[in-house]
C-alpha atoms as a PDB file:
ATOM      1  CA  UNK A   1      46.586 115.930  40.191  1.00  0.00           C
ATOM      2  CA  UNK A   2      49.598 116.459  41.976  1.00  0.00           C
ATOM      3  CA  UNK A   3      50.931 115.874  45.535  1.00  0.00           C
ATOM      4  CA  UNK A   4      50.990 118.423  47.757  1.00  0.00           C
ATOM      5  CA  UNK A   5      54.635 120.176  48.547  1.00  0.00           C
ATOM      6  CA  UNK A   6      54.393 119.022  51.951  1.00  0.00           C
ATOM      7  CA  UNK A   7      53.728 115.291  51.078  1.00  0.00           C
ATOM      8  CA  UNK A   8      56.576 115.444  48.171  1.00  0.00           C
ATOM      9  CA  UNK A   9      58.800 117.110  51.211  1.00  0.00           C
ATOM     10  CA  UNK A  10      57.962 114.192  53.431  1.00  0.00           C
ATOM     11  CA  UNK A  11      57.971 111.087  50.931  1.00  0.00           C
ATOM     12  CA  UNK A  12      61.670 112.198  49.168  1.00  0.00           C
ATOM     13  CA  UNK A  13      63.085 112.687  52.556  1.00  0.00           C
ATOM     14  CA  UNK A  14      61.318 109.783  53.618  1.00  0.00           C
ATOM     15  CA  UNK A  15      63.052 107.737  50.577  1.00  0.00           C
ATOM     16  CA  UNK A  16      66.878 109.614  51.875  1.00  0.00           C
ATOM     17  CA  UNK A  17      65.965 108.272  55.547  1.00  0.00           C
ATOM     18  CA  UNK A  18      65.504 104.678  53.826  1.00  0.00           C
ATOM     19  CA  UNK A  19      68.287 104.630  51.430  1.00  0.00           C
ATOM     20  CA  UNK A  20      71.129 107.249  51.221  1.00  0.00           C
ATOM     21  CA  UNK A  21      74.432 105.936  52.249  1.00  0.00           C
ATOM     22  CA  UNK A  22      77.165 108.671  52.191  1.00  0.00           C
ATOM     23  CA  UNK A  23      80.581 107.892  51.774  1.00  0.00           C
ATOM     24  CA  UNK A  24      79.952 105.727  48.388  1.00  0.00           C
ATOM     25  CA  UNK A  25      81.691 108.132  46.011  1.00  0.00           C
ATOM     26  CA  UNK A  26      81.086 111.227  45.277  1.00  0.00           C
ATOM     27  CA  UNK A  27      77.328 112.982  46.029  1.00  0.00           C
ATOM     28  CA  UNK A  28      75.936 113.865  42.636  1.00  0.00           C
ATOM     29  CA  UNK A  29      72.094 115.625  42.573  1.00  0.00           C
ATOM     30  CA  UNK A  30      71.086 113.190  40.022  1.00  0.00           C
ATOM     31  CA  UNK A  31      72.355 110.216  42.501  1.00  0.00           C
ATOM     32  CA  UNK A  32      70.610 111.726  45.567  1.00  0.00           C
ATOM     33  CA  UNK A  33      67.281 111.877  43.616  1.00  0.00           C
ATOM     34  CA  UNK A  34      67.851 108.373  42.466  1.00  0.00           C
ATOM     35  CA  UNK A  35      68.622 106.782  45.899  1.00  0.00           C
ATOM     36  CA  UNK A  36      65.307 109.096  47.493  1.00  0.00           C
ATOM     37  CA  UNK A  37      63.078 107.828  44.877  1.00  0.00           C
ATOM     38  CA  UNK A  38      64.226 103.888  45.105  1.00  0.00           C
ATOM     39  CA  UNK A  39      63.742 103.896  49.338  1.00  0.00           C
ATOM     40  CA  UNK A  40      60.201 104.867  48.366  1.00  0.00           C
ATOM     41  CA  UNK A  41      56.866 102.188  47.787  1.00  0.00           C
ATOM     42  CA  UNK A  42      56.515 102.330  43.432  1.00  0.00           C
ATOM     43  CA  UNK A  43      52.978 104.549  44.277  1.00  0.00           C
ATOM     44  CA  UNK A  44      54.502 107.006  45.883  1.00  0.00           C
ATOM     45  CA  UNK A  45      58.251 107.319  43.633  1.00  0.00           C
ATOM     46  CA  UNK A  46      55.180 107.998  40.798  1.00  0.00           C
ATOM     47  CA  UNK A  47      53.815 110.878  42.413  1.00  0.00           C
ATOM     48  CA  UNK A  48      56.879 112.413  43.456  1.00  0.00           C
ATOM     49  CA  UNK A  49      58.281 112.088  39.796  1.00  0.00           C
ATOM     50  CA  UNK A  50      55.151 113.494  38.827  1.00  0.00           C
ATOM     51  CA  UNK A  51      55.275 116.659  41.564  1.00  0.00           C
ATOM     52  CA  UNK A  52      58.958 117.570  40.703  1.00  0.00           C
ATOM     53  CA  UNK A  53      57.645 117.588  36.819  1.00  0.00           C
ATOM     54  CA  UNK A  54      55.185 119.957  37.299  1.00  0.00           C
ATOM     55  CA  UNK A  55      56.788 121.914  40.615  1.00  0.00           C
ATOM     56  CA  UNK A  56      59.692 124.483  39.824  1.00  0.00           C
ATOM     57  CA  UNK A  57      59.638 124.894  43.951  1.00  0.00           C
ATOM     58  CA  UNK A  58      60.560 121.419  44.771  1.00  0.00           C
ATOM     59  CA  UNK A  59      63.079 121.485  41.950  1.00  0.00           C
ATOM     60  CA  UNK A  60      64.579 124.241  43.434  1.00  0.00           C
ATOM     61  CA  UNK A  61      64.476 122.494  47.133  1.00  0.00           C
ATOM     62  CA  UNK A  62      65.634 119.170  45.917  1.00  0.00           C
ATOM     63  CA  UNK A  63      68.612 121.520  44.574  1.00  0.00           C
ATOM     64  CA  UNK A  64      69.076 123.024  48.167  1.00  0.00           C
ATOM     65  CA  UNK A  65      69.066 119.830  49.886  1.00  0.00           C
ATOM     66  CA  UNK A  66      71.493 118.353  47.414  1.00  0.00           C
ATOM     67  CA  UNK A  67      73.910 121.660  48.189  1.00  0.00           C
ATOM     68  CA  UNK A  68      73.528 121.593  51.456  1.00  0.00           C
ATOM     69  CA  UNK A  69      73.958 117.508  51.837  1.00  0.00           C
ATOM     70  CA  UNK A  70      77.301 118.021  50.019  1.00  0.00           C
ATOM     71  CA  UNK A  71      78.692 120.958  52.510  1.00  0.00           C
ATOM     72  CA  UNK A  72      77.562 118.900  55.153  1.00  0.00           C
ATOM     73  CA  UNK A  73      79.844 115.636  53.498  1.00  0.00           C
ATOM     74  CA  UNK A  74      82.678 118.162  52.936  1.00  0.00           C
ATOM     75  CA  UNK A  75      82.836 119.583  56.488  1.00  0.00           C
ATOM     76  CA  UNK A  76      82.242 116.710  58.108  1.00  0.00           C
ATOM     77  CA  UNK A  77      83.502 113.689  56.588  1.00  0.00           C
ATOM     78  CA  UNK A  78      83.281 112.132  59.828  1.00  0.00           C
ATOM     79  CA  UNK A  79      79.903 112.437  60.839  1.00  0.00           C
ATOM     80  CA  UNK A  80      78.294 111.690  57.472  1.00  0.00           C
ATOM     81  CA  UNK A  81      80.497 108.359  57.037  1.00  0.00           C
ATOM     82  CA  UNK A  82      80.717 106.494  60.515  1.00  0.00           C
ATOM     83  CA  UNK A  83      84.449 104.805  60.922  1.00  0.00           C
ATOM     84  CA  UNK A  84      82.988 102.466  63.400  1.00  0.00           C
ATOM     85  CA  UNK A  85      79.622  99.952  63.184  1.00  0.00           C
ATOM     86  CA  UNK A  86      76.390 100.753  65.086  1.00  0.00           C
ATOM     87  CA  UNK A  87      77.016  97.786  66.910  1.00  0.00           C
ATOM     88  CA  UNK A  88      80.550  99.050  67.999  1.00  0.00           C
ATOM     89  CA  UNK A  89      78.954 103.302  68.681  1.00  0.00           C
ATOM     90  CA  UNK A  90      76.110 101.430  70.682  1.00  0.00           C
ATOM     91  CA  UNK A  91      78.628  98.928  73.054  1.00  0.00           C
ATOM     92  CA  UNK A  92      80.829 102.407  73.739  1.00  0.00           C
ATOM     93  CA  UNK A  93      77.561 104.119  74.971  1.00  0.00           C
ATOM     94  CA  UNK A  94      76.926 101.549  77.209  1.00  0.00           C
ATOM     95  CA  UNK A  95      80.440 100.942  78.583  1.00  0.00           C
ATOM     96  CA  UNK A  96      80.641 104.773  79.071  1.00  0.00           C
ATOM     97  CA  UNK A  97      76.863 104.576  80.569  1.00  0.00           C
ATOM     98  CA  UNK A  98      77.516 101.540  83.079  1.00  0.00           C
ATOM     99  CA  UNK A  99      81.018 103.383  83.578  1.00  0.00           C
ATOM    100  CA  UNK A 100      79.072 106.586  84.883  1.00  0.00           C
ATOM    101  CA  UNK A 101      76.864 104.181  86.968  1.00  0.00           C
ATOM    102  CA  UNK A 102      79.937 102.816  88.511  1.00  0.00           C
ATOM    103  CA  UNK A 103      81.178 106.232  89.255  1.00  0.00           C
ATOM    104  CA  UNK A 104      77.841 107.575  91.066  1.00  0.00           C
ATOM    105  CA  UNK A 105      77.782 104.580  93.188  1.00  0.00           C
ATOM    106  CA  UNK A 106      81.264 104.861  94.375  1.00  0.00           C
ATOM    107  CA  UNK A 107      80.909 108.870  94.972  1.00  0.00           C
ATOM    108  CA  UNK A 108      77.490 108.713  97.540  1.00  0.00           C
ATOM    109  CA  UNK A 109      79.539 107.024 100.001  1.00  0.00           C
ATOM    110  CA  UNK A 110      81.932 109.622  99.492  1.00  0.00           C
ATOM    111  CA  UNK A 111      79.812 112.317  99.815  1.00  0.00           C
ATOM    112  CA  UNK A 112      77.884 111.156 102.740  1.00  0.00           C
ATOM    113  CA  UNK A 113      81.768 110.736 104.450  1.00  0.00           C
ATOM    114  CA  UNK A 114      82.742 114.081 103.327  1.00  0.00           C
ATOM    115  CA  UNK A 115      79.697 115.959 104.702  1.00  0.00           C
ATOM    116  CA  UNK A 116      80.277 114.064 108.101  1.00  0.00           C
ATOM    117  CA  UNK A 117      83.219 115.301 108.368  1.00  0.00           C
ATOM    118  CA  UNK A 118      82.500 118.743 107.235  1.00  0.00           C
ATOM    119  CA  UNK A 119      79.450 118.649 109.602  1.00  0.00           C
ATOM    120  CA  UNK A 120      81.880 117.682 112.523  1.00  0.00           C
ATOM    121  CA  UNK A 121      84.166 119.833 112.098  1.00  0.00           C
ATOM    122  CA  UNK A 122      81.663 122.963 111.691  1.00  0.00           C
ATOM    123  CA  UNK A 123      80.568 121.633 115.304  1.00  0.00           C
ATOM    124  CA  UNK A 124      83.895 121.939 116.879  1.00  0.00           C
ATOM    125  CA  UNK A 125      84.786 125.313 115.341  1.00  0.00           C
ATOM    126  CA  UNK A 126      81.573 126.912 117.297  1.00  0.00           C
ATOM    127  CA  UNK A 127      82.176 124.522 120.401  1.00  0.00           C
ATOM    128  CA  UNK A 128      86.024 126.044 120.077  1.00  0.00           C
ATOM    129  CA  UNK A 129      84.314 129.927 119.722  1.00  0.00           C
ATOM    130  CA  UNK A 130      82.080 128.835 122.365  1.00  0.00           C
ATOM    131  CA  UNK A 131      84.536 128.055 124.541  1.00  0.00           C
END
């Protein structure tokens, strides 16, 4: 018996998650199904040969994926093939996070002197109509 379309769904894009690496060449459908099915435990690359036999649906959604996986390289090269490390993305998140930190601690001061001021000066513009 075969899997259902829902666990073939889950374990091929399951197997991309593991294993595709964009930017290697050029994306071919036959390539994409090879890289899904080798991220994937030798059980469960069986049964999802076995579904996409038997399943003109998850042909036709392996076919879609592949389609849309290439437009997606195409218009953005950039986002599908990283010009810096993880390492390097992660330490520029933090810099800019502790940067931000740095920022909100220097502005409360700020603020605090700012709405002193403002306060004061609302207080002598109804002493002056007062007056």
């Amino acid at each position: 018996m075969s899997i259902s379309h829902r666990k073939a769904f889950e374990f091929f894009h399951k197997g991309m998650d593991i294993r595709l690496h964009f930017g290697t060449g050029e994306l071919r459908a036959d390539r994409l199904q090879a890289e899904a099915l080798a991220g994937l435990q030798p059980d469960q690359c069986t049964e999802l040969q076995t579904h996409w036999a038997d399943c003109p649906e998850c042909r036709q959604d392996l076919a879609l994926s592949f389609r849309l996986r290439r437009e997606a390289q195409q218009r953005w090269p950039l986002t599908v093939t990283p010009s810096r490390s993880a390492s390097e993305i992660l330490g520029a998140i933090q810099d800019e996070q502790h940067t931000s930190a740095r920022v909100a601690r220097l502005l409360t001061p700020l603020r605090i002197a700012l709405l002193a001021v403002l306060l004061l000066g609302v207080i002598l513009a109804f002493s002056w109509v007062i007056d």
